[in-house]
Protein backbone atom coordinates (compact mmCIF):
# COMPACT_ATOMS: atom_id res chain seq x y z
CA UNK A 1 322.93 169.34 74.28
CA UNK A 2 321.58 166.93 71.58
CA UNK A 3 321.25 167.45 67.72
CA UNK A 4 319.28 165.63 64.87
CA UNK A 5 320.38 165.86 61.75
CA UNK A 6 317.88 165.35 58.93
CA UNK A 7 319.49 164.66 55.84
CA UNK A 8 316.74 166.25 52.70
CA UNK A 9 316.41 165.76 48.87
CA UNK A 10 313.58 168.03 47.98
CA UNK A 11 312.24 171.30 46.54
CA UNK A 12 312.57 174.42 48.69
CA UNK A 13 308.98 174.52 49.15
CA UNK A 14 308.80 170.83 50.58
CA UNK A 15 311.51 171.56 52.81
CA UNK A 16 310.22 174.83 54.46
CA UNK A 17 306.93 172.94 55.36
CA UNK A 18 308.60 170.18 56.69
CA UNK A 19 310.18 173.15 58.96
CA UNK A 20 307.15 174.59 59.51
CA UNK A 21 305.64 171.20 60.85
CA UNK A 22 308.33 170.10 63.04
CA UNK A 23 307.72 174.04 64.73
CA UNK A 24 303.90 172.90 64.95
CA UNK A 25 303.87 169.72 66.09
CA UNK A 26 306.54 169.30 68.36
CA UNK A 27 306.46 167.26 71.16
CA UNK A 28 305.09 169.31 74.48
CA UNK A 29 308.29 168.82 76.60
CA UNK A 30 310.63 169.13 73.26
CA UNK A 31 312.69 172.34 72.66
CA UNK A 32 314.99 173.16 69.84
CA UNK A 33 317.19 176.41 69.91
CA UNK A 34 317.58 176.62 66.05
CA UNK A 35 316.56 174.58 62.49
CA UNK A 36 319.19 175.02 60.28
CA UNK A 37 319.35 174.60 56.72
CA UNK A 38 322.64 173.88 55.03
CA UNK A 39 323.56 172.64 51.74
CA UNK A 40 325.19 168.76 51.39
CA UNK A 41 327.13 167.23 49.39
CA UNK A 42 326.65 163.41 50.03
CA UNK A 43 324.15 160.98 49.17
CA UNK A 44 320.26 160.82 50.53
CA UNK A 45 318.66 157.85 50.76
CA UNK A 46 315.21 157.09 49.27
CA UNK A 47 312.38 156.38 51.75
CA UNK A 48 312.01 153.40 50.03
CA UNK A 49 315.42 152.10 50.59
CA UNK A 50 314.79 151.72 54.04
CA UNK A 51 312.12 148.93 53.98
């Protein structure tokens, strides 16, 4: 089994359509068993950060 972890710093709304889209456009051969959502504690970094 593999997992991805998504660490997210946004409204509830933001989040449930970036669920939403990840159910939608999936790759063909890709399946997931469950999304969960749980709160975290640590630090997210900015998009930005990363360029």
């Amino acid at each position: 089994m593999q997992a991805v972890e998504v660490p997210v710093e946004d409204l509830e709304d933001k989040i449930n359509a970036l669920i939403e889209l990840v159910k939608r456009k999936k790759p063909d051969n890709a399946e997931f068993e469950a999304i969960k959502v749980e709160d975290y504690d640590g630090g997210v970094m900015k998009t930005e950060s990363y360029y």
